[in-house]
Protein backbone atom coordinates (compact mmCIF):
# COMPACT_ATOMS: atom_id res chain seq x y z
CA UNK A 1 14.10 39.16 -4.30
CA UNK A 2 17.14 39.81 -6.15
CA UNK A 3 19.02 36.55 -5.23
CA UNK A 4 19.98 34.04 -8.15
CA UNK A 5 18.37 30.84 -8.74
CA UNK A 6 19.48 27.81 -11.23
CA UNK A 7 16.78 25.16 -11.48
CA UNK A 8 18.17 22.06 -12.81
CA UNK A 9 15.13 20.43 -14.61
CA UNK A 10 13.04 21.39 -16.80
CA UNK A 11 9.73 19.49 -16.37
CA UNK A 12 6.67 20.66 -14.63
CA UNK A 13 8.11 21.16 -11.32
CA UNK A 14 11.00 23.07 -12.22
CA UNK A 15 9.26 25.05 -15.14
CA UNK A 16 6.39 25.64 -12.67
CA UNK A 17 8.57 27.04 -10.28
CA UNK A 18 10.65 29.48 -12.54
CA UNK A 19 7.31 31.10 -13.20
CA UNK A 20 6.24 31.26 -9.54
CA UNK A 21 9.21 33.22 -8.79
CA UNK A 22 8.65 35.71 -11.58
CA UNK A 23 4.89 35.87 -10.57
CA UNK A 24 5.89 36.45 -6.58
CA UNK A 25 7.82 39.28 -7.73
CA UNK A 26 11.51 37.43 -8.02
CA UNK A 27 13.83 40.33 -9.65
CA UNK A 28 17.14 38.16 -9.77
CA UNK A 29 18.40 36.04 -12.59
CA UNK A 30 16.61 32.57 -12.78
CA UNK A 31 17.84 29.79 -14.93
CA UNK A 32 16.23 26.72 -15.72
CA UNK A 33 18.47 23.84 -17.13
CA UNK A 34 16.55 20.96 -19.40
CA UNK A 35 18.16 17.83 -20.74
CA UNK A 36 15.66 17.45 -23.97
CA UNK A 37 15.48 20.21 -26.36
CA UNK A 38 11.83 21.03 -25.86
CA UNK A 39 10.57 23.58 -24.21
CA UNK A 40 8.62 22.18 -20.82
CA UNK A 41 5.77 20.47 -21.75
CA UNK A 42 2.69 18.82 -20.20
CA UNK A 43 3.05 15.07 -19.59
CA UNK A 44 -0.40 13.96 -18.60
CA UNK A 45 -1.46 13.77 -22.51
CA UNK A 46 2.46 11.28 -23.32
CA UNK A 47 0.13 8.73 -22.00
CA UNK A 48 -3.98 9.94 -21.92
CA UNK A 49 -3.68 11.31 -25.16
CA UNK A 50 -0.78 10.06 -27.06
CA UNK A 51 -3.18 8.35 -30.15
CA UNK A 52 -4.54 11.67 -31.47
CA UNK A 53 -3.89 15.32 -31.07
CA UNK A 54 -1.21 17.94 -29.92
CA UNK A 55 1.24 16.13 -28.00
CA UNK A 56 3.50 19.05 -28.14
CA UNK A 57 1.19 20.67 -25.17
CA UNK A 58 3.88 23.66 -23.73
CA UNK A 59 3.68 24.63 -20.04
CA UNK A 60 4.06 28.25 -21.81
CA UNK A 61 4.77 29.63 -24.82
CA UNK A 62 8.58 30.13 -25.55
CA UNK A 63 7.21 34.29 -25.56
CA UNK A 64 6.74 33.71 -21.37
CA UNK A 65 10.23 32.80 -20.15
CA UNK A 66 11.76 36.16 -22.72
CA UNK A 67 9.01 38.59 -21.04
CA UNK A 68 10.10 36.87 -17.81
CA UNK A 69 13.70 37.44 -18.24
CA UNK A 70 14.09 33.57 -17.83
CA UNK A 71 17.24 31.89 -19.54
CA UNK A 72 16.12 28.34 -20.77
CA UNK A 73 18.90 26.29 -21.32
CA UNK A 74 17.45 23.13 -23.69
CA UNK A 75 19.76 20.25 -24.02
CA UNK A 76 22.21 21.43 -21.37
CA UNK A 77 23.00 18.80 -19.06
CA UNK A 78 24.40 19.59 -15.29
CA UNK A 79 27.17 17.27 -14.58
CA UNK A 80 28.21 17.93 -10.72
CA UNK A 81 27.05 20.36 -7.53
CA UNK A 82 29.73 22.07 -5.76
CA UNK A 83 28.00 22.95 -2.92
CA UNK A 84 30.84 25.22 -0.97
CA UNK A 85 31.57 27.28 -3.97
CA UNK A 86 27.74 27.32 -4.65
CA UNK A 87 27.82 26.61 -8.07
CA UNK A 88 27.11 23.45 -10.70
CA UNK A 89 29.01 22.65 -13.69
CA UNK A 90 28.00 21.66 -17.34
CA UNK A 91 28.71 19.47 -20.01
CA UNK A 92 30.46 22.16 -21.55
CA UNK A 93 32.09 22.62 -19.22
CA UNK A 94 30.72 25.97 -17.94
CA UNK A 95 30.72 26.81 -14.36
CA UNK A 96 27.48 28.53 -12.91
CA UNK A 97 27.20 29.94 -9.74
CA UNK A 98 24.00 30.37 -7.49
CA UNK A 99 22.40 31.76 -4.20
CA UNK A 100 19.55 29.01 -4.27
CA UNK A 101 19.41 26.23 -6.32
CA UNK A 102 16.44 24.35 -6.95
CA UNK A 103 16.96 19.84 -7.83
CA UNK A 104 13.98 18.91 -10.55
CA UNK A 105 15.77 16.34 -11.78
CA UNK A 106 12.59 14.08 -11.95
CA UNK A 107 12.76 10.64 -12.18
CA UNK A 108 13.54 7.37 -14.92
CA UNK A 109 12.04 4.52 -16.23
CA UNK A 110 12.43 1.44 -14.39
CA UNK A 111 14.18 -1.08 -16.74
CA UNK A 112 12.66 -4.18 -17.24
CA UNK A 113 15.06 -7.12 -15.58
CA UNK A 114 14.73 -9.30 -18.26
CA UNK A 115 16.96 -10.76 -21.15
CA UNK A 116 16.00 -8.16 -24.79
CA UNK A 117 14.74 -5.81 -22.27
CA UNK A 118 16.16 -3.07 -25.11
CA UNK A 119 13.34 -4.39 -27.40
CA UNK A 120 10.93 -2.19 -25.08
CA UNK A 121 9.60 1.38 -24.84
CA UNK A 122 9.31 2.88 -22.44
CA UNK A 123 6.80 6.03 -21.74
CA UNK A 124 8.58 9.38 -20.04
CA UNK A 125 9.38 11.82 -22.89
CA UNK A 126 7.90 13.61 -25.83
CA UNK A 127 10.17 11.28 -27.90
CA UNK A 128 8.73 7.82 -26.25
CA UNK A 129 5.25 9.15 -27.02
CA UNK A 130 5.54 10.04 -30.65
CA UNK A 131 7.03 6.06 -31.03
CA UNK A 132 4.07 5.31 -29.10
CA UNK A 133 1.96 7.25 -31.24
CA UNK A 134 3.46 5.36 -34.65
CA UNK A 135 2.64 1.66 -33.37
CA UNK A 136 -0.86 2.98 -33.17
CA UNK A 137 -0.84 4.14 -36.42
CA UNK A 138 0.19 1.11 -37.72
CA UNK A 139 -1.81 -1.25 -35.67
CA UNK A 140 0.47 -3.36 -33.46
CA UNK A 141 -0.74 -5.83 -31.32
CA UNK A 142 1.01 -4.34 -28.32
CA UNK A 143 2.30 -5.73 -25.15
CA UNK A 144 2.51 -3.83 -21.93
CA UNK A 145 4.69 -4.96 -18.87
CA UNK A 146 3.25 -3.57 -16.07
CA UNK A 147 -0.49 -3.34 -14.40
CA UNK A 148 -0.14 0.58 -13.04
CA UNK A 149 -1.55 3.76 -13.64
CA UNK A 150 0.38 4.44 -16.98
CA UNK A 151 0.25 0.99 -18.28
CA UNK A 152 -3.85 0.87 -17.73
CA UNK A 153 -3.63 4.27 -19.62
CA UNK A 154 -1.96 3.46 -22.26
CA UNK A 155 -4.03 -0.17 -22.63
CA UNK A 156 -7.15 1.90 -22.68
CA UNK A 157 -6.13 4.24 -25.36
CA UNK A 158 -4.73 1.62 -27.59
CA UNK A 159 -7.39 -0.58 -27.55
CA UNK A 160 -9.90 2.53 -28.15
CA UNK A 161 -7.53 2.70 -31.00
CA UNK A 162 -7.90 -1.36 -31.90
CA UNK A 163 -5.12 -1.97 -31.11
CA UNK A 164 -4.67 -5.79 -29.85
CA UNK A 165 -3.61 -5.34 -26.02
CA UNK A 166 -2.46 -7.71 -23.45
CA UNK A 167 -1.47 -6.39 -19.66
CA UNK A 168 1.38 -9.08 -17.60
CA UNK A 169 1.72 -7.60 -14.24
CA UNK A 170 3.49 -9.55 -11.95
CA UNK A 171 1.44 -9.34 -8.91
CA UNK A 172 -2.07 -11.12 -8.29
CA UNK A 173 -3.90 -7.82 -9.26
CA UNK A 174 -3.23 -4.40 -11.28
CA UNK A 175 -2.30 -1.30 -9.31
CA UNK A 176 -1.56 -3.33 -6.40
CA UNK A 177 1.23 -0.74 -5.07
CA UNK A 178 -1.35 2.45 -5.66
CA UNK A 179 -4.70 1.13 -5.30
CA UNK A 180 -7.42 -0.88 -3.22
CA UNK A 181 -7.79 -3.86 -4.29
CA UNK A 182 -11.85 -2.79 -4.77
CA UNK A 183 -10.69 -0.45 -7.33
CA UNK A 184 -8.32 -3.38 -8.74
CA UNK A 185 -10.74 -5.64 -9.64
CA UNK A 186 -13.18 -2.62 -11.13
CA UNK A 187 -10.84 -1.26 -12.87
CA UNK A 188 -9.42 -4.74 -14.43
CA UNK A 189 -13.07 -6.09 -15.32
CA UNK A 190 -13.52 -2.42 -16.81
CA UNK A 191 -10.92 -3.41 -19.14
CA UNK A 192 -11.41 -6.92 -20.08
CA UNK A 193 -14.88 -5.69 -21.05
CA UNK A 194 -12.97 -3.92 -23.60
CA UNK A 195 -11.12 -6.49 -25.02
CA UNK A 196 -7.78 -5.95 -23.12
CA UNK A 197 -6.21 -9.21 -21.93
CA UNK A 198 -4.79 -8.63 -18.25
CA UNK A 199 -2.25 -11.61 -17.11
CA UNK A 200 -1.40 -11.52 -13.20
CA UNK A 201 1.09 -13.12 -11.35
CA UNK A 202 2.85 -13.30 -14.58
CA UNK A 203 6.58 -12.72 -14.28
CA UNK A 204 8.41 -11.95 -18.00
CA UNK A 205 11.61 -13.97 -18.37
CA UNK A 206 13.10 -12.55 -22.03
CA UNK A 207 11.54 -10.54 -24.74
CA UNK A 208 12.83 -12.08 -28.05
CA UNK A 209 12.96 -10.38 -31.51
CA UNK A 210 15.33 -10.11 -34.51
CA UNK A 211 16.89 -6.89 -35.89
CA UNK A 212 15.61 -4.89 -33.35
CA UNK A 213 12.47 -5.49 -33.84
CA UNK A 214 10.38 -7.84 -30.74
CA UNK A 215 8.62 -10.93 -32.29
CA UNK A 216 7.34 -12.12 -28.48
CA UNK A 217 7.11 -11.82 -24.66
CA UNK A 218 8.19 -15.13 -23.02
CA UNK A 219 6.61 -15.40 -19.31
CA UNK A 220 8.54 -17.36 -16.56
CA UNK A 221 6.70 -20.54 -17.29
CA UNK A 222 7.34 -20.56 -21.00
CA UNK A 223 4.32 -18.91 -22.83
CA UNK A 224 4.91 -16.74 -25.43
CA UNK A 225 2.73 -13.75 -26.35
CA UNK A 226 3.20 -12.40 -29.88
CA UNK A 227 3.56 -9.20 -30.26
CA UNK A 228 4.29 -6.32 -32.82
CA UNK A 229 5.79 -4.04 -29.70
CA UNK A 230 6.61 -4.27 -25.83
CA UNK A 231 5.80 -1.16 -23.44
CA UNK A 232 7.59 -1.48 -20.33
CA UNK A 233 5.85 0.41 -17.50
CA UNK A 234 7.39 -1.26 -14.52
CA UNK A 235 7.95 2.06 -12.39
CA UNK A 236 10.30 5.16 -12.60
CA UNK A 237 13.54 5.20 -10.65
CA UNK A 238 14.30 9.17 -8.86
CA UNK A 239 17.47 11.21 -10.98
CA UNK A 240 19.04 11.72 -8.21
CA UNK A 241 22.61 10.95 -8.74
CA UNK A 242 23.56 14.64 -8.70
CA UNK A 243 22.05 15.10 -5.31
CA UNK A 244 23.64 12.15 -4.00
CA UNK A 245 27.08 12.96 -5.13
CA UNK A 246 26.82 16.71 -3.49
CA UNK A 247 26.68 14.99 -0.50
CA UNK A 248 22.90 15.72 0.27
CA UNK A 249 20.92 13.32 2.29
CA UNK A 250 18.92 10.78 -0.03
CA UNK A 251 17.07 7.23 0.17
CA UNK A 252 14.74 5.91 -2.78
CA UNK A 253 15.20 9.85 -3.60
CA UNK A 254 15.70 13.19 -2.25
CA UNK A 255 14.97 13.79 0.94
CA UNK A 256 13.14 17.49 1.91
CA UNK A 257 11.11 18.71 4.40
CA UNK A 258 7.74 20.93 3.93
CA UNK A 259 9.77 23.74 2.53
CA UNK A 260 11.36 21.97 -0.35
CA UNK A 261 14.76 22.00 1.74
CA UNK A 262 16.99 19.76 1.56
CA UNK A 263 20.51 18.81 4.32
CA UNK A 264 21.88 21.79 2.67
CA UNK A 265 20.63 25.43 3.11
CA UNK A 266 21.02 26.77 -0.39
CA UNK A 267 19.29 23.87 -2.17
CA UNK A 268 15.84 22.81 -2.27
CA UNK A 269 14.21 20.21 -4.43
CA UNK A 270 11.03 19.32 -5.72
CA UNK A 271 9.03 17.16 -7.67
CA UNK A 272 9.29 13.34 -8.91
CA UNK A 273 12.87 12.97 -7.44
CA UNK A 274 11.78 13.93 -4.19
CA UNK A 275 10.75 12.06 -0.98
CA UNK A 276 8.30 14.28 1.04
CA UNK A 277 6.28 14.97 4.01
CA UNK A 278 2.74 13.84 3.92
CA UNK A 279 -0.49 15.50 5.91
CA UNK A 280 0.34 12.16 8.18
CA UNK A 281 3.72 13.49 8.86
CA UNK A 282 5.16 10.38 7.32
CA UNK A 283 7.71 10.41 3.76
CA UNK A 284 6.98 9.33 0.61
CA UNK A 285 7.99 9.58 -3.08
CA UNK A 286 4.62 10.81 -4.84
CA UNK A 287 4.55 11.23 -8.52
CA UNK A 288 1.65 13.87 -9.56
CA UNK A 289 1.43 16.95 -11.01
CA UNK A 290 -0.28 18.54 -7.62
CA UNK A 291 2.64 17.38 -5.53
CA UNK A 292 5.47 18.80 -8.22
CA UNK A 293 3.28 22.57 -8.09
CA UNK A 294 2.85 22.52 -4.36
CA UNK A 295 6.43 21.59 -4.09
CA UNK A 296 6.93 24.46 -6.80
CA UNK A 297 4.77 27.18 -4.16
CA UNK A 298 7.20 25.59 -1.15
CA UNK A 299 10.25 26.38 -2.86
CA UNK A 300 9.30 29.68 -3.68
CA UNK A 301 8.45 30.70 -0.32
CA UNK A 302 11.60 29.36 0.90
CA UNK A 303 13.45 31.35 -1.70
CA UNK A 304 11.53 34.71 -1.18
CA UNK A 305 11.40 34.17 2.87
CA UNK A 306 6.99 34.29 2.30
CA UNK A 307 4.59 32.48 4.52
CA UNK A 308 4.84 28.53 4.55
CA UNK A 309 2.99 26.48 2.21
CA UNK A 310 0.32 24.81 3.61
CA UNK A 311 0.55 21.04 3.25
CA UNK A 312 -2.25 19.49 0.92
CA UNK A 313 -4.04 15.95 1.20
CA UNK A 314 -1.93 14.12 -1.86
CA UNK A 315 -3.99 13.23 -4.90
CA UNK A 316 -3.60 12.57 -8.55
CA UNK A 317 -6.01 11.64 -11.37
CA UNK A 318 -6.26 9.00 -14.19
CA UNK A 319 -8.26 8.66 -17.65
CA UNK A 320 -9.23 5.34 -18.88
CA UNK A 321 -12.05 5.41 -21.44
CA UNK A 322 -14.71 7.04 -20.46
CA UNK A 323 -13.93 6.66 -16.20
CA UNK A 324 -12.50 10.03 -14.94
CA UNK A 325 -10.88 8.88 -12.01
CA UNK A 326 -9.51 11.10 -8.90
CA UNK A 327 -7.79 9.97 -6.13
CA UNK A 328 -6.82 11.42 -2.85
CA UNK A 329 -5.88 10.37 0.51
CA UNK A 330 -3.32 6.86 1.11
CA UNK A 331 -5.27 3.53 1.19
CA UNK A 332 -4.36 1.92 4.59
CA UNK A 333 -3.29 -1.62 4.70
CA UNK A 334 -7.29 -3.65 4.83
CA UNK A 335 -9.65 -0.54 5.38
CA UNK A 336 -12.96 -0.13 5.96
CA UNK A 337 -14.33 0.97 2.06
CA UNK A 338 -17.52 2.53 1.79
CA UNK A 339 -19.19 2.36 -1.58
CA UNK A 340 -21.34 5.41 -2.78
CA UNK A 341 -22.82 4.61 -6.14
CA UNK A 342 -23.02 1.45 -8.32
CA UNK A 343 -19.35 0.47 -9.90
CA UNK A 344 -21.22 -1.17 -12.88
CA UNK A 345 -22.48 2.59 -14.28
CA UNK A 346 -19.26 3.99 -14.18
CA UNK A 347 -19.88 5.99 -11.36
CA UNK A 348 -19.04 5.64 -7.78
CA UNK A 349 -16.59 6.56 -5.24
CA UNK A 350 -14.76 4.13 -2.39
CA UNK A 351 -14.53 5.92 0.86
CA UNK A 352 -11.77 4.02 3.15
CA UNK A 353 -11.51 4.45 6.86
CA UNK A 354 -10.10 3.50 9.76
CA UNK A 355 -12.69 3.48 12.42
CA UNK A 356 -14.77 5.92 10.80
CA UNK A 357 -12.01 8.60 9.65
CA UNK A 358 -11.73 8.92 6.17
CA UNK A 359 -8.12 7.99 4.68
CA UNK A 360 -8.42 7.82 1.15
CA UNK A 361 -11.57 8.34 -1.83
CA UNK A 362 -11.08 6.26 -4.64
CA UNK A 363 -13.72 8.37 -6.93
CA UNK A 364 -15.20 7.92 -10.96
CA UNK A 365 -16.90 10.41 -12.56
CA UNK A 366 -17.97 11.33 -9.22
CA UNK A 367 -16.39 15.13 -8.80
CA UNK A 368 -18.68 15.65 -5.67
CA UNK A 369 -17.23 12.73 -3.75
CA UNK A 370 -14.25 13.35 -4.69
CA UNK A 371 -14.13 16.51 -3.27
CA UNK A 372 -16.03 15.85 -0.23
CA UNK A 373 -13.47 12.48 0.66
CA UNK A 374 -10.55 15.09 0.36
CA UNK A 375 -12.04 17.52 2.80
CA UNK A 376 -13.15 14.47 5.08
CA UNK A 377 -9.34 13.63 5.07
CA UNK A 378 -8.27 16.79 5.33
CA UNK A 379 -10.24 18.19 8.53
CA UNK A 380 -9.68 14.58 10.15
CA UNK A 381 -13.73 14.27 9.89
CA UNK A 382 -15.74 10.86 11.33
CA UNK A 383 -18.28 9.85 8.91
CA UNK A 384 -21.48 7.34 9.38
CA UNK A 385 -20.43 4.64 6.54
CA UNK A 386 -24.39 3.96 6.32
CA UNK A 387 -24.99 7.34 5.63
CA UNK A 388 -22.01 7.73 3.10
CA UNK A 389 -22.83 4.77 1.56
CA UNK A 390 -26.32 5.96 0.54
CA UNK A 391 -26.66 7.85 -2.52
CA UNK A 392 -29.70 10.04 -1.14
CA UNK A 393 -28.00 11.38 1.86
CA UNK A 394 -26.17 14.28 1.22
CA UNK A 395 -22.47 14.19 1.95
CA UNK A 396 -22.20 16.59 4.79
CA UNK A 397 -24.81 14.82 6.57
CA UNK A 398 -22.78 11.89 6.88
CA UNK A 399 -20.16 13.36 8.96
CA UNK A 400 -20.89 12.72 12.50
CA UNK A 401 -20.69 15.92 14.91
């Protein structure tokens, strides 16, 4: 309870789990190192929310972490690990030692691999969303590289905004690494409803501008889109460089176990740099605000010696207009899908299986589903896709006994 803790991170995860230690009844010194010089904010909104409102959303008010007796070090950057002397060093050169250290390092943008790829935002930070913000304000005709989650945010608030908006993604469909293709080709008819252009199986070849300022997108077969501004939103990259040179074991990220632990005993890791354990017992690099807090509840439990985390059914959620959509589960390569309610309202859910048991819910305004599908995949439950798929059966009474 007493032992002392450096987190090196200060985004959700490691912010989340300074406060868990304080809340679990943690009486040592915790210290939470951030690169920016904001206090931990909430990033959902940098890309749901960046045209209007507070974007300055804190995790907690800068009066939490003085009650707590948690040191915030803002714009303090960790250089190196020394893992036998237990302790990191800074970029001034300042030596802290720990008993547990805690890697939050997150993760980076992707960079775009193509000639003026500096003419692009990108979307990570407070700072990229208030330049996002300002080519709202001054009506841009924006270009977004990049069919995922974040890019399909940001096209849908833009274009609420009037923005002119045209998607390239490079595959044959948007969010072909995250989604079904079901919910692909909702999701992109959705859009061009609303005026967004979407371009697949478009590769982009240069971006070319003048005084730092992009004039157009040139694809691989010549065409040239016009634009005002460039978003790049081609994927993040795990920080974790520091972990690496410590000598801890990574690949496409950190890797931990179900306790946050990494190859050494004294430091854990959580969050976007991370490659965990999944309910299927295989690893993956999941990028969601669940994932980062129950990482943040692992670590602590380590830490204090508690009872183990349970591990959760991974899930995440996206805004785009008016669809609230939840996800949970990990769409298996050409599943069954099960469609409860009518796509063209806005309102439905995809239930995929594999012979019956539930592996994923794709779900839209449909709460209910949404949490029934996570159960379902959860408990391992066999449902009756005729059942499921009709609107006037109640959920539990598709589950076959």
């Amino acid at each position: 309870m007493n032992s002392r803790v450096l987190v090196v991170g200060a985004g959700h995860a490691g912010a989340t789990v300074a406060g868990l230690l304080r809340q679990a009844g943690h009486t040592g010194p915790v210290e939470l190192f951030g690169d920016e010089l904001d206090l931990p904010y909430h990033r959902p909104p940098l890309s749901k929310k960046f045209a209007e409102g507070q974007l300055e959303q804190w995790l907690r008010p800068a009066e939490f972490y003085r009650e707590q007796d948690i040191t915030v070090r803002l714009g303090e950057h960790v250089t190196a690990i020394e893992p036998a002397e237990r302790r990191v060093r800074t970029d001034s050169g300042e030596a802290r030692g720990y008993d547990h250290l805690v890697l939050a390092t997150g993760a980076r943008p992707r960079p775009l691999p193509a000639a003026g790829a500096e003419l692009a935002m990108s979307l990570r930070t407070l700072a990229d969303a208030r330049i996002l913000r300002k080519c709202v304000a001054e009506r841009r005709r924006l270009v977004i590289v990049g069919g995922g989650y974040i890019g399909l945010e940001v096209a849908a608030v833009a274009r609420a905004n009037d923005l002119e908006v045209t998607v390239v993604e490079r595959e044959d469909r948007v969010l072909a690494r995250v989604s079904s293709a079901r919910l692909s080709g909702i999701l992109a008819e959705y859009h061009r409803n609303r005026g967004t252009r979407i371009l697949t199986g478009a590769g982009v070849s240069a971006l070319d501008g003048r005084d730092g300022r992009v004039r157009a997108v040139v694809l691989d077969d010549g065409t040239e889109l016009a634009c005002d501004a460039v978003l790049a939103g081609v994927g993040a990259t795990p920080r974790d460089e520091l972990a690496a040179a410590a000598g801890l074991r990574c690949a496409q990220g950190v890797i931990v176990d179900s306790h946050a632990r990494t190859s050494d005993p004294h430091i854990l890791a959580i969050g976007d740099v991370t490659r965990r354990p999944l309910h299927t017992g295989s690893l993956a690099r999941l990028e969601s605000i669940p994932s980062a807090t129950e990482q943040a509840r692992q670590a602590v439990a380590t830490i204090l010696g508690t009872a183990p985390v349970r591990a959760e059914v991974p899930w995440f959620w996206s805004d785009q207009f008016d669809l609230k959509l939840k996800i949970a589960g990990l769409v298996p390569p050409e599943p069954g899908t099960v469609v409860r309610g009518d796509p063209a309202t806005g309102r439905f859910a995809l239930f995929h299986h594999l012979g019956g048991t539930v592996t994923a819910v794709e779900a839209a305004n449909s709460p209910a589903e949404f949490m029934a599908g996570k159960k379902f995949i959860a408990s391992g439950a066999r449902i009756d896709p005729a059942g499921l798929a009709d609107a006037g059966t109640p959920l539990r009474d598709a589950v076959i006994h």
